[in-house]
Protein backbone atom coordinates (compact mmCIF):
# COMPACT_ATOMS: atom_id res chain seq x y z
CA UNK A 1 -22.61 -11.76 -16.03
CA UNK A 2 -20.87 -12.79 -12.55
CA UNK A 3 -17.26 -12.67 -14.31
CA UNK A 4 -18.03 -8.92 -14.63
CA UNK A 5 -19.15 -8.56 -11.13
CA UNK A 6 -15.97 -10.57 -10.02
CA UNK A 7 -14.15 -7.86 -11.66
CA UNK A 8 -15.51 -5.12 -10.32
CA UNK A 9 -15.35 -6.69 -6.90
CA UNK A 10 -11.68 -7.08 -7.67
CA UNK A 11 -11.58 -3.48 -8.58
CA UNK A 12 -12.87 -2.79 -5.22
CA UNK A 13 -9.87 -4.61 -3.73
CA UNK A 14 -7.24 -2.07 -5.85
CA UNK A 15 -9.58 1.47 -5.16
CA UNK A 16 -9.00 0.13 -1.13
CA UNK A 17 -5.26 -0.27 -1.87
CA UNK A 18 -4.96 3.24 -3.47
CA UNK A 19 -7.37 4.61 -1.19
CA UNK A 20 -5.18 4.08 1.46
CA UNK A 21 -1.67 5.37 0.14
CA UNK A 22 -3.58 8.46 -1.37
CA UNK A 23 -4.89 9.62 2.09
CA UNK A 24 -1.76 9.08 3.78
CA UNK A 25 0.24 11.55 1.11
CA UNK A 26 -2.93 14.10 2.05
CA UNK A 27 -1.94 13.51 5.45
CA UNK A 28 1.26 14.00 4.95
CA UNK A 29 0.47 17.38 2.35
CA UNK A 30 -1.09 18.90 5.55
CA UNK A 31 1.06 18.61 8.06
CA UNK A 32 0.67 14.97 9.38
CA UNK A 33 -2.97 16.11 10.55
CA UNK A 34 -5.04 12.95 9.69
CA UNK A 35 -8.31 14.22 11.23
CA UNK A 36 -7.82 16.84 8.25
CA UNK A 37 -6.86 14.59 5.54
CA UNK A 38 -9.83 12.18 6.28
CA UNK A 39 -12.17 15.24 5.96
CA UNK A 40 -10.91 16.12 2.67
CA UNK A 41 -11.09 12.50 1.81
CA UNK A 42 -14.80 12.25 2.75
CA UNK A 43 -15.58 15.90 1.20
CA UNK A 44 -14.30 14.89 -2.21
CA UNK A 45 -16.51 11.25 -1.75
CA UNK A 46 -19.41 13.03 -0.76
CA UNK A 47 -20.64 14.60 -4.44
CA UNK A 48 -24.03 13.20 -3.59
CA UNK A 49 -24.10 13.61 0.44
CA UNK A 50 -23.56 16.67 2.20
CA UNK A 51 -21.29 16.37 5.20
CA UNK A 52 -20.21 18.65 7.78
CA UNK A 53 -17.06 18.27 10.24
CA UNK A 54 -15.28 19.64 12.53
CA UNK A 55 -11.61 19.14 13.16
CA UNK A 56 -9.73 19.39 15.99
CA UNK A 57 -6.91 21.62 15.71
CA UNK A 58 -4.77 22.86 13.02
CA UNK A 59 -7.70 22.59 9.89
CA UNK A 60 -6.98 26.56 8.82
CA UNK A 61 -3.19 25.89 8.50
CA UNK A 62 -3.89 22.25 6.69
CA UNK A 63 -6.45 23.72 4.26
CA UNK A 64 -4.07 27.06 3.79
CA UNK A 65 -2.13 24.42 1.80
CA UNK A 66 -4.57 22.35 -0.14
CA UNK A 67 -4.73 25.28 -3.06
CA UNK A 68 -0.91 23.47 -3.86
CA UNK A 69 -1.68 20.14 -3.93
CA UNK A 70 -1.89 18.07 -7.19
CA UNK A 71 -5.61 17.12 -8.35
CA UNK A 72 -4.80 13.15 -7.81
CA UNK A 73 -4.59 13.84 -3.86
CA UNK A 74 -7.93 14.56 -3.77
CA UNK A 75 -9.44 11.49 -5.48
CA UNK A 76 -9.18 9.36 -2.45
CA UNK A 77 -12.50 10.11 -1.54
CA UNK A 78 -14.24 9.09 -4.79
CA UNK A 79 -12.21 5.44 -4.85
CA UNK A 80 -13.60 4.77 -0.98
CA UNK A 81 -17.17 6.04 -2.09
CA UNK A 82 -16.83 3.46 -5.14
CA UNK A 83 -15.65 0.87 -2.75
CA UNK A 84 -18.68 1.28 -0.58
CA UNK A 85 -21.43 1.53 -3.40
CA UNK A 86 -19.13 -1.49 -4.97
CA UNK A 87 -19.86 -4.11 -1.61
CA UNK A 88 -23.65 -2.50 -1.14
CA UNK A 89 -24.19 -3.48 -4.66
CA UNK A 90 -22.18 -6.74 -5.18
CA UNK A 91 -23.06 -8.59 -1.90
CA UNK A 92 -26.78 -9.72 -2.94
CA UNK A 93 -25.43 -10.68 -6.32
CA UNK A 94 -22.22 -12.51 -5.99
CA UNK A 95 -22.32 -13.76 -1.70
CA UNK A 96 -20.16 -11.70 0.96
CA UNK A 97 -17.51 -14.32 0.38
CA UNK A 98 -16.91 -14.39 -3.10
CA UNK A 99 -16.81 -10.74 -2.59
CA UNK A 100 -14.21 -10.90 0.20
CA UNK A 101 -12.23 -13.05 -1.57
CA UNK A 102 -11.63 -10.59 -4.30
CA UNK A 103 -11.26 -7.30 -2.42
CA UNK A 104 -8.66 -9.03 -0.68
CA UNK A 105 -6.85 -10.56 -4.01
CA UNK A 106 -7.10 -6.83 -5.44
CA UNK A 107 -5.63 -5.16 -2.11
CA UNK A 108 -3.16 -7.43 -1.88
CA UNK A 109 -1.70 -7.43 -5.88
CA UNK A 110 -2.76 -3.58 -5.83
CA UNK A 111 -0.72 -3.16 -2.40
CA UNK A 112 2.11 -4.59 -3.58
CA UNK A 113 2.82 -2.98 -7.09
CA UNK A 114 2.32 0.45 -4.78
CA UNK A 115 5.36 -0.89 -2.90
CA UNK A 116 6.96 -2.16 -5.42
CA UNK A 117 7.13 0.58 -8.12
CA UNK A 118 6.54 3.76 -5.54
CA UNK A 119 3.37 4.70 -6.95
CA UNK A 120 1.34 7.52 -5.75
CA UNK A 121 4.70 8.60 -4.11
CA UNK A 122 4.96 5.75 -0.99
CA UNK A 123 8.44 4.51 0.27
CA UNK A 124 9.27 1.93 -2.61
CA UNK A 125 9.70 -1.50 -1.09
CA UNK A 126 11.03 -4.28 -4.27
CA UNK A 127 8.38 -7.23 -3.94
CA UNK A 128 10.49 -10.43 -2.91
CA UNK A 129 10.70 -13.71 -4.84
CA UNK A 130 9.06 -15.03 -1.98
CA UNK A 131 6.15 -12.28 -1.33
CA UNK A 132 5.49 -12.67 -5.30
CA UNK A 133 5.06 -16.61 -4.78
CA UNK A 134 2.67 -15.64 -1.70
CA UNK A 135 0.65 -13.72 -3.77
CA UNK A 136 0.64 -16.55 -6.52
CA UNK A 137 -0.57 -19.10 -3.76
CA UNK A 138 -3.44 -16.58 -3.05
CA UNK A 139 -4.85 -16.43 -6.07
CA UNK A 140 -4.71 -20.06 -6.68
CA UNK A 141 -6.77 -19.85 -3.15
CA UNK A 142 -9.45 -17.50 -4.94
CA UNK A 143 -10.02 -19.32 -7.63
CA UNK A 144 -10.50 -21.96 -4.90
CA UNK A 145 -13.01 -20.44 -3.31
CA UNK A 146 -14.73 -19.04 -6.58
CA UNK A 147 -14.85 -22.11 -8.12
CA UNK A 148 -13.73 -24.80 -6.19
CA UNK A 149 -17.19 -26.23 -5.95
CA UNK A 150 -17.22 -26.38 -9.61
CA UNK A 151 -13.57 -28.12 -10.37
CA UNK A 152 -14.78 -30.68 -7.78
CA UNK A 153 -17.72 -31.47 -9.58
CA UNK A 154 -15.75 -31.37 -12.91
CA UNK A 155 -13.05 -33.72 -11.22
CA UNK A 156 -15.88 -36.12 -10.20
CA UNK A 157 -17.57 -36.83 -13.35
């Protein structure tokens, strides 16, 4: 039961990662106006809540051009409304740090294969030798904190 709540608190982690480089090509879509692209964000995250908002400047031009833009652009609302239902639900179940621990693991292996391969059309920046051995050294330092109570135990016996 808590290895499938680790891995949806690790799927947290990537929605955060993809969250964020979806927005910022919305942002970019309309005009660099990030008040607008946050809105849109929200609206598409908000099936069950009804929000209002008001932008400053600019929102008729920016949502002129929305009719153009690809479906995916859209869906970084629902991956930061998962992400918030995700830590509401997993905190009383698995601890704020074991939680933590794997949104950041998820961000930072989701982050970097977004650099690495381009995806969702960001700048493509090759993960180093070095940044890939980072990430390795983190997720022996999950596992720590996961289990590490556990292996010591194990190592005492």
């Amino acid at each position: 039961m808590n290895l499938l709540l680790f891995l949806v608190a690790f799927g947290a982690g990537i929605a955060v990662s993809f969250q964020a480089a979806i927005n910022s090509q919305m942002a970019a879509a309309v005009g660099a106006n990030s008040v607008v692209a946050a809105l849109v964000s929200f609206l598409c995250g908000t099936v069950a809540l009804a929000v209002v908002a008001l932008a400053r400047g600019g929102l008729p031009d920016a949502l002129a051009v929305l009719p153009q833009q690809p479906l995916w652009k859209f869906s970084g609302g629902f991956l930061g409304a998962a992400f918030i239902f995700c830590t509401v639900m997993l905190v009383p179940r698995i601890g704020l740090l074991n939680l933590v621990v794997l949104v950041i693991a998820g961000q930072l292996l989701t982050s970097m294969a977004i650099d690495h391969f381009g995806l969702v059309n960001v700048a493509m920046r090759k993960v180093s030798a070095v940044r890939l051995l980072g990430a390795v050294v983190m997720i022996v330092g999950v596992a720590l904190a996961l289990f590490g109570d556990r292996i010591a135990a194990m190592l005492d016996r």
